[in-house]
PDB file of N, CA and C in Angstrom:
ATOM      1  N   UNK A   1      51.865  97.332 109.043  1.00  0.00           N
ATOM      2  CA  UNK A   1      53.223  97.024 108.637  1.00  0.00           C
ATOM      3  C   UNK A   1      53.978  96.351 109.786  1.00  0.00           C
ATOM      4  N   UNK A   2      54.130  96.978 110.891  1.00  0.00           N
ATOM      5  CA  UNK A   2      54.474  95.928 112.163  1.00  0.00           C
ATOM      6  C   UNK A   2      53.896  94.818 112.012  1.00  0.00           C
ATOM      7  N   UNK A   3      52.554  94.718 112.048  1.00  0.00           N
ATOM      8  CA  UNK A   3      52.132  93.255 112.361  1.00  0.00           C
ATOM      9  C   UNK A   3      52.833  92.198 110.792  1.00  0.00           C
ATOM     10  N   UNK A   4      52.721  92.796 109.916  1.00  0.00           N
ATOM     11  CA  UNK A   4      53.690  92.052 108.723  1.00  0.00           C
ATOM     12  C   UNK A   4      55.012  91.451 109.524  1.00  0.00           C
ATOM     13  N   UNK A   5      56.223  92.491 109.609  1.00  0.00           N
ATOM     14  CA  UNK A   5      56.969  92.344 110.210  1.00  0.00           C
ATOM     15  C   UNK A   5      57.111  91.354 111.219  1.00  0.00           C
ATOM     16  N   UNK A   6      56.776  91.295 112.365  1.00  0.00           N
ATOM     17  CA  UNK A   6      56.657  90.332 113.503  1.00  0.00           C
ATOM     18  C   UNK A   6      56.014  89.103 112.776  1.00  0.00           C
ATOM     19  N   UNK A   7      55.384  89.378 111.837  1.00  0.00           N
ATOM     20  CA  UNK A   7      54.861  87.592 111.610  1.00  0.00           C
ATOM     21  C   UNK A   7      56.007  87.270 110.667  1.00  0.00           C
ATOM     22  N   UNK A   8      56.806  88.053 109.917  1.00  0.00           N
ATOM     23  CA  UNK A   8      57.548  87.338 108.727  1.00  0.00           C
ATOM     24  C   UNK A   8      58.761  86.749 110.020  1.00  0.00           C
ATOM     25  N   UNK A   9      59.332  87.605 110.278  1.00  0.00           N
ATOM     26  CA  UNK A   9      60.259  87.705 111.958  1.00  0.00           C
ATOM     27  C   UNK A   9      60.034  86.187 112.171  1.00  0.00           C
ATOM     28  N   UNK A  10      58.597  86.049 113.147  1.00  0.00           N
ATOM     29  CA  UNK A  10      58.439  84.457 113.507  1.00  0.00           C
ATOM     30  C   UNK A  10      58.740  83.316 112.491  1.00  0.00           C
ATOM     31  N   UNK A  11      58.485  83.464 111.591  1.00  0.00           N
ATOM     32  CA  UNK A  11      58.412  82.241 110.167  1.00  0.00           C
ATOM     33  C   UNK A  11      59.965  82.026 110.445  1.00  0.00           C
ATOM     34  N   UNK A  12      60.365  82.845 110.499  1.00  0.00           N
ATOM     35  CA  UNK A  12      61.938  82.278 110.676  1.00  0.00           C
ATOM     36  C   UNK A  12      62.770  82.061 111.486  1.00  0.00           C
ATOM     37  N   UNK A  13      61.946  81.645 112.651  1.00  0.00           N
ATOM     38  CA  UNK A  13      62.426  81.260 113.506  1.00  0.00           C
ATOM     39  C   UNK A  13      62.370  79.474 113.636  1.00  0.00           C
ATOM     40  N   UNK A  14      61.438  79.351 112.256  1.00  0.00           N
ATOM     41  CA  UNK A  14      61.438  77.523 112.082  1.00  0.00           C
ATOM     42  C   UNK A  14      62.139  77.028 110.872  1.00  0.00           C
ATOM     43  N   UNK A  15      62.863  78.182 110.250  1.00  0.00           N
ATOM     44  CA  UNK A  15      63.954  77.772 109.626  1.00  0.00           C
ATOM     45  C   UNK A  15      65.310  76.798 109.739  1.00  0.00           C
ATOM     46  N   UNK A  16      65.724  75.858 109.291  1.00  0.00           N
ATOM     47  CA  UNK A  16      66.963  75.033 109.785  1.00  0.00           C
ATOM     48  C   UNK A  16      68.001  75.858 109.223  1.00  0.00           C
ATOM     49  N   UNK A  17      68.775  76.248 109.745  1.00  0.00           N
ATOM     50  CA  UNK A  17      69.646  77.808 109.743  1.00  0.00           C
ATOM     51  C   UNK A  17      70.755  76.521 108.671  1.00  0.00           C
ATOM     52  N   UNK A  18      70.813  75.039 108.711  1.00  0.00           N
ATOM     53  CA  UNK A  18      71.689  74.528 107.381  1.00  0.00           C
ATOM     54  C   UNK A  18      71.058  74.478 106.244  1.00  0.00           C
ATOM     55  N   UNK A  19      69.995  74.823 106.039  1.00  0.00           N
ATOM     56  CA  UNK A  19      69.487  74.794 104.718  1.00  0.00           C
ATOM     57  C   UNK A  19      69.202  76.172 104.227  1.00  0.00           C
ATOM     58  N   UNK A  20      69.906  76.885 104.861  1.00  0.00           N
ATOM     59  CA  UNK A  20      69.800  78.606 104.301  1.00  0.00           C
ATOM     60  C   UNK A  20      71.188  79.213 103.714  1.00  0.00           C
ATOM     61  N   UNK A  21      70.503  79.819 102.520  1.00  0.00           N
ATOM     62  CA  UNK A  21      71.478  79.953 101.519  1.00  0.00           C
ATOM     63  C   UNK A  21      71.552  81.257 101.300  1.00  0.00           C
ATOM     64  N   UNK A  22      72.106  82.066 101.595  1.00  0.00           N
ATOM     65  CA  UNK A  22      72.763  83.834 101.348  1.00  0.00           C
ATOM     66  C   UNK A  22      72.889  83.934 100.009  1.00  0.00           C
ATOM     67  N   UNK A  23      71.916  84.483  99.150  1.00  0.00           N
ATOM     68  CA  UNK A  23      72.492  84.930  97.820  1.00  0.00           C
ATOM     69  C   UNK A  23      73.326  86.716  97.720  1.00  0.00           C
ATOM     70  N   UNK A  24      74.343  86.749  97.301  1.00  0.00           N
ATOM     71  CA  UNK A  24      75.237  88.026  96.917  1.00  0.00           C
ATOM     72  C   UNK A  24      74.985  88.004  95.535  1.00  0.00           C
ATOM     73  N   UNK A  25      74.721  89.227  95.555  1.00  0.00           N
ATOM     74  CA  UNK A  25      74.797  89.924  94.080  1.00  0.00           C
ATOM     75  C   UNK A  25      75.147  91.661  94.093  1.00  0.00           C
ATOM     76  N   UNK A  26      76.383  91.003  93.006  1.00  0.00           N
ATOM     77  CA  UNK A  26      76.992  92.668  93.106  1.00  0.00           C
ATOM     78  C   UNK A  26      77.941  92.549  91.440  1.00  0.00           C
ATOM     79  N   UNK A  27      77.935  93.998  91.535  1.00  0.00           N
ATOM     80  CA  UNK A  27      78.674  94.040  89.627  1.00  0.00           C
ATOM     81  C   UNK A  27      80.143  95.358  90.128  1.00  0.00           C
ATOM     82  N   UNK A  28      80.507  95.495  89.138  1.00  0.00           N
ATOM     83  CA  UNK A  28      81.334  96.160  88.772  1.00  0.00           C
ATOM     84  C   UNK A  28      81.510  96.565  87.448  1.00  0.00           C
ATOM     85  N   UNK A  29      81.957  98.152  87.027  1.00  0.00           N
ATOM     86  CA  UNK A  29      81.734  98.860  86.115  1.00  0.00           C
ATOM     87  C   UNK A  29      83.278  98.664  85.411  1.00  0.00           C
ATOM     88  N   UNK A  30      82.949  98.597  84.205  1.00  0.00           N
ATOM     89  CA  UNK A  30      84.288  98.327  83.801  1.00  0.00           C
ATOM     90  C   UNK A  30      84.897  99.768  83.795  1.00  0.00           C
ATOM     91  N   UNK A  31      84.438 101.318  83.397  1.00  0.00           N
ATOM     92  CA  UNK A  31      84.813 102.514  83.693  1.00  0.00           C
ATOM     93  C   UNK A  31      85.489 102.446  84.711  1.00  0.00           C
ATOM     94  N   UNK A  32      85.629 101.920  85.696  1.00  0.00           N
ATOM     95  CA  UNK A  32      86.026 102.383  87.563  1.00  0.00           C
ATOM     96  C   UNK A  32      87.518 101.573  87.223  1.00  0.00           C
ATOM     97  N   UNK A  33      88.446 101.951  86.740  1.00  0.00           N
ATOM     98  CA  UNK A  33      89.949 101.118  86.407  1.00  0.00           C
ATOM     99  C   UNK A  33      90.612 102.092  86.679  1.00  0.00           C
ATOM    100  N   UNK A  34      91.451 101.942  87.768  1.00  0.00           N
ATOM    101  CA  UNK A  34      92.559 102.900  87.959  1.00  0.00           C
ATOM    102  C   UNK A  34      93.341 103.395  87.421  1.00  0.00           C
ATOM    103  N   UNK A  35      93.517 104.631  87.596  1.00  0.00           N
ATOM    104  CA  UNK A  35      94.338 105.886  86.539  1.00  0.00           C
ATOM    105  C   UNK A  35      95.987 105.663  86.965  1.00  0.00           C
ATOM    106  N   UNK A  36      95.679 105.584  88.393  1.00  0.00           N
ATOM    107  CA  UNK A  36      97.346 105.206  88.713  1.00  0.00           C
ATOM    108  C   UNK A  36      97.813 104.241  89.314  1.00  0.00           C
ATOM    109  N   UNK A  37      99.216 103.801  89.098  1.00  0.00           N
ATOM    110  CA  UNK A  37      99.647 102.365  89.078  1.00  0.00           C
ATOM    111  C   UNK A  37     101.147 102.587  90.073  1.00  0.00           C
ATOM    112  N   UNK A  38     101.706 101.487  90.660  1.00  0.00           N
ATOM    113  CA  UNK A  38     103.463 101.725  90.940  1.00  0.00           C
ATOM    114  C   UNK A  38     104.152 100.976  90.209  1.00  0.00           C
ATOM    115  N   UNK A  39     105.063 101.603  90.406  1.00  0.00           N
ATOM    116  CA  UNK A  39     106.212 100.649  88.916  1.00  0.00           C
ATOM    117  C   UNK A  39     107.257 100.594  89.893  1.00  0.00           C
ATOM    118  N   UNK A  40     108.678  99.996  89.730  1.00  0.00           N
ATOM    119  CA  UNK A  40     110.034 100.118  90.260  1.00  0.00           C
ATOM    120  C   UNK A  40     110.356 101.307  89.609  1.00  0.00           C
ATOM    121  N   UNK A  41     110.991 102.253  90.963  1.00  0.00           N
ATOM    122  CA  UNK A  41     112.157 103.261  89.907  1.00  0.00           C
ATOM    123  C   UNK A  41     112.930 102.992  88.218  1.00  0.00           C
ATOM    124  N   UNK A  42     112.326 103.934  87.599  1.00  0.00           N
ATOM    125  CA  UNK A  42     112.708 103.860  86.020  1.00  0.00           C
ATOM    126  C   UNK A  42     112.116 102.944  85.360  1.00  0.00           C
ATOM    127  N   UNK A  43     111.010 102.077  85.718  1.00  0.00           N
ATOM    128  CA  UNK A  43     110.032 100.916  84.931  1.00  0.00           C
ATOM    129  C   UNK A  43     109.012 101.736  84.621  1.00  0.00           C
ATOM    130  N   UNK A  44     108.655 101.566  83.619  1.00  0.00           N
ATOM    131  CA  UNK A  44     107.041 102.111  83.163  1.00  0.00           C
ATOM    132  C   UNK A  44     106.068 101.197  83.930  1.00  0.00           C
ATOM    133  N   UNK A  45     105.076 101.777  84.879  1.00  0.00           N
ATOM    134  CA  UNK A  45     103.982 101.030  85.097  1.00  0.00           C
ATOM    135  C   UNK A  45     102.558 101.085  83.964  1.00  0.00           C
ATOM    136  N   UNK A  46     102.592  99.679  83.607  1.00  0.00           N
ATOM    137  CA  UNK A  46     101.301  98.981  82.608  1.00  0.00           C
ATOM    138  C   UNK A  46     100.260  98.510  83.065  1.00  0.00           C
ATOM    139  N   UNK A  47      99.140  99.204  83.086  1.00  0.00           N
ATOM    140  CA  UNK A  47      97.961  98.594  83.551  1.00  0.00           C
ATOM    141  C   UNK A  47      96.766  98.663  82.611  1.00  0.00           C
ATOM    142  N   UNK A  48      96.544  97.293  82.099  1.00  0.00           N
ATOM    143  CA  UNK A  48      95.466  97.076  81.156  1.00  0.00           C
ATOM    144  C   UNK A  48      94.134  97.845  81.492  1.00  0.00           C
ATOM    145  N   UNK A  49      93.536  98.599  81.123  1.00  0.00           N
ATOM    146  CA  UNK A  49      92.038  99.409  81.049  1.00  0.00           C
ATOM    147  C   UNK A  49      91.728  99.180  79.859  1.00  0.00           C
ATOM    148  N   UNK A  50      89.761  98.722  80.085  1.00  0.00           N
ATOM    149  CA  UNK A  50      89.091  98.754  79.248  1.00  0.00           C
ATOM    150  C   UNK A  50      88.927 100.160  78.134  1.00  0.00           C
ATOM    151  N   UNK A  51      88.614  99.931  76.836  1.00  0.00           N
ATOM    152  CA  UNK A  51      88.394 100.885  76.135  1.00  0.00           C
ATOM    153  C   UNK A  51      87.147 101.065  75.612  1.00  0.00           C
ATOM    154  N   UNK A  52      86.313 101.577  75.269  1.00  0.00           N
ATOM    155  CA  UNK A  52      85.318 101.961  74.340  1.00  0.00           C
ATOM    156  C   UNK A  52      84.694 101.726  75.297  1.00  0.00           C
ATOM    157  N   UNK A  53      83.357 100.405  75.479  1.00  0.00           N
ATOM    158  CA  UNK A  53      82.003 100.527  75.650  1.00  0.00           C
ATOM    159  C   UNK A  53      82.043 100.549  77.337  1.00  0.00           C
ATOM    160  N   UNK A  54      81.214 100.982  77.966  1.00  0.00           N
ATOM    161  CA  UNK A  54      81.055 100.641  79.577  1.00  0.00           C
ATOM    162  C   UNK A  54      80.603  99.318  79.710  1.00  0.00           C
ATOM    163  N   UNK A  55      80.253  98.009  80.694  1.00  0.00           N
ATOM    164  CA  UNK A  55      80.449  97.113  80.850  1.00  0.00           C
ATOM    165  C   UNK A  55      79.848  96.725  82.123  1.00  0.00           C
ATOM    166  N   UNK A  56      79.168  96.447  82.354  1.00  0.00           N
ATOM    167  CA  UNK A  56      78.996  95.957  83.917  1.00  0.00           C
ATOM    168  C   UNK A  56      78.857  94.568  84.318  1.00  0.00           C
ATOM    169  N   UNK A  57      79.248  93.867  84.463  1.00  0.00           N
ATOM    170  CA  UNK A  57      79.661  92.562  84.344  1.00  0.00           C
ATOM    171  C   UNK A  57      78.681  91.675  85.988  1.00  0.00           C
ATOM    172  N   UNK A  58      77.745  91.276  86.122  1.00  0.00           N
ATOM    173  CA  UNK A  58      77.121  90.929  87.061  1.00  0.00           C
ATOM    174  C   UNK A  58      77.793  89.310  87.902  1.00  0.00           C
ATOM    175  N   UNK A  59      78.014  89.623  89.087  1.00  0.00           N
ATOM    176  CA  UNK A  59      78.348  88.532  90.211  1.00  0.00           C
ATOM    177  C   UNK A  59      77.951  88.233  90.631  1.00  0.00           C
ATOM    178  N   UNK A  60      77.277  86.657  90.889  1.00  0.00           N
ATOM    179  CA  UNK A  60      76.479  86.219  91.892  1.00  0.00           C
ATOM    180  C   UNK A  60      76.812  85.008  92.574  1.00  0.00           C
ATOM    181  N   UNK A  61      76.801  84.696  93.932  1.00  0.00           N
ATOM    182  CA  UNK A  61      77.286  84.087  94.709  1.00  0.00           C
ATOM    183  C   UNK A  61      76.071  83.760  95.508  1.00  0.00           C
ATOM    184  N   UNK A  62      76.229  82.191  96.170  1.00  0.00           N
ATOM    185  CA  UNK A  62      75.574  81.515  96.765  1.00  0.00           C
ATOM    186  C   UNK A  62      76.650  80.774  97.975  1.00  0.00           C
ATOM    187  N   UNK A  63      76.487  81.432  99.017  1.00  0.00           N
ATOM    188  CA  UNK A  63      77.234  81.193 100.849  1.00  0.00           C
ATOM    189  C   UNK A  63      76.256  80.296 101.592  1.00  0.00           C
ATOM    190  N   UNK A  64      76.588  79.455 102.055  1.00  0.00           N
ATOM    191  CA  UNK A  64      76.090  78.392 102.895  1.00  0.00           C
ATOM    192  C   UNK A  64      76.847  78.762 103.880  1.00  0.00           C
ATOM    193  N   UNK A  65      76.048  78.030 105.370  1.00  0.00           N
ATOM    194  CA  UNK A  65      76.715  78.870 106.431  1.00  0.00           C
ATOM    195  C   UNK A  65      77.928  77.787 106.933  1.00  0.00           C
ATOM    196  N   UNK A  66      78.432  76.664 106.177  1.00  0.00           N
ATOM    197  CA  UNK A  66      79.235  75.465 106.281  1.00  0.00           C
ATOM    198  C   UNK A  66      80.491  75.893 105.718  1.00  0.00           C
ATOM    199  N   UNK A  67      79.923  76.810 105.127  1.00  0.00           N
ATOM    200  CA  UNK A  67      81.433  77.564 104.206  1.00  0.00           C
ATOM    201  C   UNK A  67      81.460  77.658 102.704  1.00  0.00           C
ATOM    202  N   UNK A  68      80.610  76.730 102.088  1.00  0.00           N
ATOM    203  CA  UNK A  68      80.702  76.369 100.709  1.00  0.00           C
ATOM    204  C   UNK A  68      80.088  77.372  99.893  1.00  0.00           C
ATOM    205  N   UNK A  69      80.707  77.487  99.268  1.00  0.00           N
ATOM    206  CA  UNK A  69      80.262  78.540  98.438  1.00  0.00           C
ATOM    207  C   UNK A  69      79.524  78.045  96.973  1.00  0.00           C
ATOM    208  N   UNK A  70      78.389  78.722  96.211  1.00  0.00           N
ATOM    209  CA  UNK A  70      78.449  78.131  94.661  1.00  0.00           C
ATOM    210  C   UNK A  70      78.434  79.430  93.616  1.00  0.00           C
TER     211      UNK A  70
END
């Protein structure tokens, strides 16, 4: 397993660090909606929450190290 390691390690060291692309992937549960809210003194605070089914809605992002995002 080391020797794996140290050889994957080297391979990327002949990488052109502009043609490398960071993929993110992350979700969120539609359940996780906050119970409590602030309002102004004497305003009702309204905050839309999902109802019925759970939901997990998947995010994925592509970071270049130039800034650009896709």
């Amino acid at each position: 397993m080391k020797a794996a390691r140290e050889a994957w390690f080297e391979g990327q060291l002949d990488l052109d660090p502009d043609a490398v692309v960071f993929i993110d992937e992350t979700a969120t549960a539609t359940n996780m909606a906050r119970t409590y809210g602030r309002a102004p003194r004497g305003e009702r605070c309204r905050l839309l929450v999902p109802q019925g089914h759970v939901w997990t809605p998947p995010r994925v992002q592509a970071k270049f190290l130039d800034g650009r995002c896709a």
